[in-house]
C-alpha atoms as a PDB file:
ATOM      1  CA  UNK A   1      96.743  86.280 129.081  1.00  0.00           C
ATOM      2  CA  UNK A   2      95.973  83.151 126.729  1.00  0.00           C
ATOM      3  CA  UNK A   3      92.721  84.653 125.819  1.00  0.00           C
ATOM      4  CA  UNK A   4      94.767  87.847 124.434  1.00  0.00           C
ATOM      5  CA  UNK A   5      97.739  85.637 123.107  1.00  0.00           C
ATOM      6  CA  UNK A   6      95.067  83.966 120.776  1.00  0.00           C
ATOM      7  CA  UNK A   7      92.966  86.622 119.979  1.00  0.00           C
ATOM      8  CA  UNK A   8      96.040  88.526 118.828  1.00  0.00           C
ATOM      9  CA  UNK A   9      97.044  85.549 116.484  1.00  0.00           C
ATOM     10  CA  UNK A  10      94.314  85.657 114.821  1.00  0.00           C
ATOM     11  CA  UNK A  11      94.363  89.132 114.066  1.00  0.00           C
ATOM     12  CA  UNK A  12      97.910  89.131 112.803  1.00  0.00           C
ATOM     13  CA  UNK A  13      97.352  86.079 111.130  1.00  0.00           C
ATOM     14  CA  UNK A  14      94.094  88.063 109.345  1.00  0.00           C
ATOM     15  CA  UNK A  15      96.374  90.882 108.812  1.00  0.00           C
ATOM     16  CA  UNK A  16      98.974  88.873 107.238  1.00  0.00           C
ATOM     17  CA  UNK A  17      97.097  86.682 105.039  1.00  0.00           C
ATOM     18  CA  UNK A  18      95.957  90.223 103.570  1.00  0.00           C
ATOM     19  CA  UNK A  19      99.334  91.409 102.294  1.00  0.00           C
ATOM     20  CA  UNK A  20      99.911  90.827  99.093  1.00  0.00           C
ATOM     21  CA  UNK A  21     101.383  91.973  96.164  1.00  0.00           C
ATOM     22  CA  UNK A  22     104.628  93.602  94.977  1.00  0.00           C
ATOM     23  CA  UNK A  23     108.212  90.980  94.658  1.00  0.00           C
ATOM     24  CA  UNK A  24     110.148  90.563  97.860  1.00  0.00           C
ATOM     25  CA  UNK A  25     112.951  88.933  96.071  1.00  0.00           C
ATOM     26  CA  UNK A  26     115.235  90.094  99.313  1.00  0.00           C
ATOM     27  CA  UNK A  27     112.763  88.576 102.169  1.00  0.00           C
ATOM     28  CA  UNK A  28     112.326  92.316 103.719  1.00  0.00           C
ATOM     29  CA  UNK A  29     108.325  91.919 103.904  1.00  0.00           C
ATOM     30  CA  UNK A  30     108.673  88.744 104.809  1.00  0.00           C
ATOM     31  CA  UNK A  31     110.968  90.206 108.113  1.00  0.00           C
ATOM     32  CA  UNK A  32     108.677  92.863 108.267  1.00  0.00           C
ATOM     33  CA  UNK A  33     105.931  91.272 109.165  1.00  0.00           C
ATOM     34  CA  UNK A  34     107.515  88.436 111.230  1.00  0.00           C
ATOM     35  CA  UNK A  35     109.243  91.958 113.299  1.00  0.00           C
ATOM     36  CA  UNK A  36     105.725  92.945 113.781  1.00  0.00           C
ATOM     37  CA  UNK A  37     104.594  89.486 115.229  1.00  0.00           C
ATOM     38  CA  UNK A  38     107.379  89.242 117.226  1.00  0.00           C
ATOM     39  CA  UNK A  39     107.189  92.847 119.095  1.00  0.00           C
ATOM     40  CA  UNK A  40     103.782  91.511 120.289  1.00  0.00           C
ATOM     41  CA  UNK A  41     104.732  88.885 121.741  1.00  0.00           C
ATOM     42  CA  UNK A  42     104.238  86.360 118.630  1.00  0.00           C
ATOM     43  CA  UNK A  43     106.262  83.397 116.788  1.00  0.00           C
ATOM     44  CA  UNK A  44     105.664  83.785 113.082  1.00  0.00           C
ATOM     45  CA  UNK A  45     106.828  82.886 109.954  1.00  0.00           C
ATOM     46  CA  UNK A  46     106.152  84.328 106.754  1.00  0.00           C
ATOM     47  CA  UNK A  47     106.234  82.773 103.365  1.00  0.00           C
ATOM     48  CA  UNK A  48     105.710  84.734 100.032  1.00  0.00           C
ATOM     49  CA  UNK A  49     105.209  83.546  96.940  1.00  0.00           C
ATOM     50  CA  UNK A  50     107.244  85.007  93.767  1.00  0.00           C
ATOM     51  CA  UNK A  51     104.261  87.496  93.185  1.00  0.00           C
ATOM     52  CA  UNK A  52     104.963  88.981  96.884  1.00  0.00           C
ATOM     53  CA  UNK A  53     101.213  87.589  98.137  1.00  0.00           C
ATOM     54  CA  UNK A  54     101.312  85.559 101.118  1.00  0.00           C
ATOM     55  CA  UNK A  55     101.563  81.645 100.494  1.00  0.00           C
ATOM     56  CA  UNK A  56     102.169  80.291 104.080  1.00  0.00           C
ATOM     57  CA  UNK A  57     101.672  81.888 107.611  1.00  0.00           C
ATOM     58  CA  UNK A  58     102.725  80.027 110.727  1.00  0.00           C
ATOM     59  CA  UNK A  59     101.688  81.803 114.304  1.00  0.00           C
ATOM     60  CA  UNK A  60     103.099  79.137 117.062  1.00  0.00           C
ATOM     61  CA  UNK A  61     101.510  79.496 120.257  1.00  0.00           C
ATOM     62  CA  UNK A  62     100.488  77.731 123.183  1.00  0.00           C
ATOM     63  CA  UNK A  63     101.716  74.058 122.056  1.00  0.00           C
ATOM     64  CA  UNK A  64      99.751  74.520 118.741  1.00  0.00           C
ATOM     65  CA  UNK A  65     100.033  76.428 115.108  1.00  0.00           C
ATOM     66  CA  UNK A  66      97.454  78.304 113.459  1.00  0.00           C
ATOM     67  CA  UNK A  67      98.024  80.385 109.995  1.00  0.00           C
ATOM     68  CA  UNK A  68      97.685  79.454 106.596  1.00  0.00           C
ATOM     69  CA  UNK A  69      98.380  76.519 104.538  1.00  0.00           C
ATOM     70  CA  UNK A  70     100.238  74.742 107.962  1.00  0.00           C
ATOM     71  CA  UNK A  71     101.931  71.841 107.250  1.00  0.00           C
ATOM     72  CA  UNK A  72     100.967  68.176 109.450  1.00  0.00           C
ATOM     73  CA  UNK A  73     102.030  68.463 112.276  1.00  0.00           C
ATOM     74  CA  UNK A  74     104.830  66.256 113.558  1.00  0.00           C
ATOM     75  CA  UNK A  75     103.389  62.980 115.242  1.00  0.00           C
ATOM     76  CA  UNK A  76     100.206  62.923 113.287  1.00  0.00           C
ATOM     77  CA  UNK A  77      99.080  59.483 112.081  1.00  0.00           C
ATOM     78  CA  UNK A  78     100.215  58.927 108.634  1.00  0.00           C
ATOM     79  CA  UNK A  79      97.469  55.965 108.501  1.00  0.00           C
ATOM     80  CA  UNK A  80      95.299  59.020 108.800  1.00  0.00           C
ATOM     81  CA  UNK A  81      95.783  60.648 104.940  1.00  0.00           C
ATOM     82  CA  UNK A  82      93.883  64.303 104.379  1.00  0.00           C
ATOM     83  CA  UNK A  83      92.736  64.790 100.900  1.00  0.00           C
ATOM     84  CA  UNK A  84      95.443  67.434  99.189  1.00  0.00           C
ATOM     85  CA  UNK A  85      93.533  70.745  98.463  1.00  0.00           C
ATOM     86  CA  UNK A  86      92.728  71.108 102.227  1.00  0.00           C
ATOM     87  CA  UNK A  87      94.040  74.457 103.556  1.00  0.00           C
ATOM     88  CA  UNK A  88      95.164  73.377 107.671  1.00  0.00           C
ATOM     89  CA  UNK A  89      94.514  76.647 109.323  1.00  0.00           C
ATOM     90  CA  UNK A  90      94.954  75.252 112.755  1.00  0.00           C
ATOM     91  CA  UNK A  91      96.715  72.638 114.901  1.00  0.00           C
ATOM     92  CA  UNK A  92      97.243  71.772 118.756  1.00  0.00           C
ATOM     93  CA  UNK A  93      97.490  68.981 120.430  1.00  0.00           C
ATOM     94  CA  UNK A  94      94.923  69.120 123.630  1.00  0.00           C
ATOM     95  CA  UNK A  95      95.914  65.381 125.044  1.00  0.00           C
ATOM     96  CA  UNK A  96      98.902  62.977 125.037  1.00  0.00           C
ATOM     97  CA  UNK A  97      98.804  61.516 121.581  1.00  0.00           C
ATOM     98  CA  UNK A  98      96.077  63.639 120.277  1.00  0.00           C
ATOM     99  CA  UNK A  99      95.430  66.040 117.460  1.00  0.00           C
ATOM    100  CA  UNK A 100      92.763  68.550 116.546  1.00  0.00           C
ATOM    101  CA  UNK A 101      93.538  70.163 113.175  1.00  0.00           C
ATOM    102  CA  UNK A 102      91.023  72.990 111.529  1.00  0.00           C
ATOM    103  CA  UNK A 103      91.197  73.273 108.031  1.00  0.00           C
ATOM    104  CA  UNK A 104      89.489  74.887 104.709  1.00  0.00           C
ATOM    105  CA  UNK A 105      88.160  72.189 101.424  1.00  0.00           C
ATOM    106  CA  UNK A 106      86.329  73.598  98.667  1.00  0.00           C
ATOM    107  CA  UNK A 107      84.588  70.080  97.947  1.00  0.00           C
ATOM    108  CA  UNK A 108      81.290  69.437  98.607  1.00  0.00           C
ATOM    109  CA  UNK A 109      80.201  67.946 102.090  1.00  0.00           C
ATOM    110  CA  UNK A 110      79.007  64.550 100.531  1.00  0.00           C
ATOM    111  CA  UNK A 111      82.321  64.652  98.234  1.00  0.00           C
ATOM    112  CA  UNK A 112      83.852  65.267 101.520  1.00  0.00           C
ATOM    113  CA  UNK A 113      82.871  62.417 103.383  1.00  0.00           C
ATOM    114  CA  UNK A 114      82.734  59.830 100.323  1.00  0.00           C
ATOM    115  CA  UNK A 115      87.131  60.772  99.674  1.00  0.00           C
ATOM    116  CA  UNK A 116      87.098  60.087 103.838  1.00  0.00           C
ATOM    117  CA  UNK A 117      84.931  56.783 104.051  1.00  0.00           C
ATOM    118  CA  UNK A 118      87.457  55.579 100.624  1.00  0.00           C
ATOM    119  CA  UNK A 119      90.720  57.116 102.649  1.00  0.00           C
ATOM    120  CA  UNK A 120      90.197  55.926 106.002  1.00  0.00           C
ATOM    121  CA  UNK A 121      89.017  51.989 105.420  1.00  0.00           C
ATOM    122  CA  UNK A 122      91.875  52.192 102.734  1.00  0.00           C
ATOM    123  CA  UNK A 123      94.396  52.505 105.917  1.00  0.00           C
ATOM    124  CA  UNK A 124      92.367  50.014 107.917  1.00  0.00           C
ATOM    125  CA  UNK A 125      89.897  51.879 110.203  1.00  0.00           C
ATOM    126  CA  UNK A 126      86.432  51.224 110.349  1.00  0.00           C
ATOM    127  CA  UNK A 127      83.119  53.422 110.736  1.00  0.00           C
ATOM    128  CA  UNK A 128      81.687  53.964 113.686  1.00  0.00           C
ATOM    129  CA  UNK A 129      79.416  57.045 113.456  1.00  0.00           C
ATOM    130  CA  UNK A 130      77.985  58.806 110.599  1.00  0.00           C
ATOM    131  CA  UNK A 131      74.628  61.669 110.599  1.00  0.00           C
ATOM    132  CA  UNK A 132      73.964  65.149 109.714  1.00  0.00           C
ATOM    133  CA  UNK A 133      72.799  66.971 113.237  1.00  0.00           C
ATOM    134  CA  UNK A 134      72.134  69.886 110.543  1.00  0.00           C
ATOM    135  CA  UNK A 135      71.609  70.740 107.152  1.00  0.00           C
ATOM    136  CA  UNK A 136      74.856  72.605 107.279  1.00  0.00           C
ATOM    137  CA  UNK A 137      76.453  69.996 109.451  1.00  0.00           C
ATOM    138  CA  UNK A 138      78.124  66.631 108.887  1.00  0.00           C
ATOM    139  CA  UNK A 139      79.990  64.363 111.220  1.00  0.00           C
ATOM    140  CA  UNK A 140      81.887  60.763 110.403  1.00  0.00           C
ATOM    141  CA  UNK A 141      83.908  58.785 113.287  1.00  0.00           C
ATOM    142  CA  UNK A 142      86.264  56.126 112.541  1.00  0.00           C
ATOM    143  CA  UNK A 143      88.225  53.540 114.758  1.00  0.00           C
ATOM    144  CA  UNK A 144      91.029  51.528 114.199  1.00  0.00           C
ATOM    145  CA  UNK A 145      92.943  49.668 117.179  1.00  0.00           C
ATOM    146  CA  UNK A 146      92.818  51.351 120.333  1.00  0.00           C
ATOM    147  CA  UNK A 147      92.334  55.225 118.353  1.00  0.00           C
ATOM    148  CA  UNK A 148      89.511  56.990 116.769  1.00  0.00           C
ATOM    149  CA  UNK A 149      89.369  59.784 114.386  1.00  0.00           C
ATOM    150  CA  UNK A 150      86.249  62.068 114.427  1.00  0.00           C
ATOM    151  CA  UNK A 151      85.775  65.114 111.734  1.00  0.00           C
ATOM    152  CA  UNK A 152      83.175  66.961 111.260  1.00  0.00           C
ATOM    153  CA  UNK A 153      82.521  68.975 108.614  1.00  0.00           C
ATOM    154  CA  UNK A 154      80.448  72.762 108.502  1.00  0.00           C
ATOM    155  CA  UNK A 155      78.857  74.416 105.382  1.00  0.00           C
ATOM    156  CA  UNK A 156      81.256  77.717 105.586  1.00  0.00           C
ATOM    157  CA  UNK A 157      79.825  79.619 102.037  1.00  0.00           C
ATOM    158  CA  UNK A 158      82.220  78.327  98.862  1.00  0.00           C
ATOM    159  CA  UNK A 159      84.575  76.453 101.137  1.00  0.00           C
ATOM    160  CA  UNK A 160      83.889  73.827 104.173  1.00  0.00           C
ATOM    161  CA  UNK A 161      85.279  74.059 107.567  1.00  0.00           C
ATOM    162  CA  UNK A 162      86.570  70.365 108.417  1.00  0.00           C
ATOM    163  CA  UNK A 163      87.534  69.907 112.275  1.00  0.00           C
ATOM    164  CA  UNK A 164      89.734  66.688 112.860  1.00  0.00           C
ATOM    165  CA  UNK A 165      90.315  65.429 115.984  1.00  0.00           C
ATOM    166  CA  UNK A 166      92.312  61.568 116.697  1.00  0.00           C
ATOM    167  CA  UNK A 167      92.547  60.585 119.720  1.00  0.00           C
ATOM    168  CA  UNK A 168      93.572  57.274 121.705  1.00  0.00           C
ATOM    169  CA  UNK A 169      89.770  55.579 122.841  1.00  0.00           C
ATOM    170  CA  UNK A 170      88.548  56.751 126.013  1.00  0.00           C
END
């Protein structure tokens, strides 16, 4: 049933982030589409933008988020600070005091990794790990105290797919 939950999500999160155009000054598109979540089973919110296309989408299921343009999600480290530009598409937490974000950049893998190396040490963590398993592949670990923070980063056509998981040290 979890399998179907998701796989639903995602479509009505693909379907959603589609619609566009055309004011909804009143919020009935908005409802519309959050009616249509919800007879399936599915907690969304809607957010359009003054032009009527589709600024924010937030699907919660299964202790996690995914849509578009999510917000942090409550408890995440705030010595840990994302570069702004990065679209969060997903977010769960799979362990006690852990997070595993997905999200969207438009920079450059090497810009990428050069904003996280000046980010990261900036709030006191160190780096463990860094290679390239791939050509369209990066990874970067940090530690700091008893916690590491581990992203790695996939060529995904204009944009870059950036998974981000922190975790307390094994």
């Amino acid at each position: 049933m979890r399998t179907t939950t998701s796989f639903l999500a995602i479509a009505l999160a693909s379907g959603l982030l589609a619609a566009c155009g055309g004011s909804d000054s009143n919020g009935t598109r908005e409802k519309a589409m959050e009616d249509t979540a919800a007879a399936h089973g599915i907690d969304a919110d809607v957010t359009l933008n003054a032009e009527g296309e589709t600024e924010k989408v937030v699907i919660n299921a299964g202790g996690g988020q995914v849509g578009k343009n999510l917000d942090l999600p409550a408890g995440f480290p705030d010595d840990i600070s994302l570069p702004a530009g990065w679209d969060i598409m997903s977010s769960n937490s799979p362990l006690p005091g852990s997070f595993n974000l997905q999200a969207l950049s438009p920079d450059s893998s090497a810009d990428i990794l050069d904003t996280l190396r000046t980010r990261l040490t900036a709030d006191g963590w160190t780096e463990t790990a860094s290679d390239s398993p791939t050509p369209a592949m990066s990874r970067i670990n940090f530690e700091k105290d008893d916690r590491m923070a581990n992203f790695n980063i996939i060529e995904n056509g204009e944009t870059r797919a950036v998974q981000i998981l922190t975790m307390p040290k094994p």
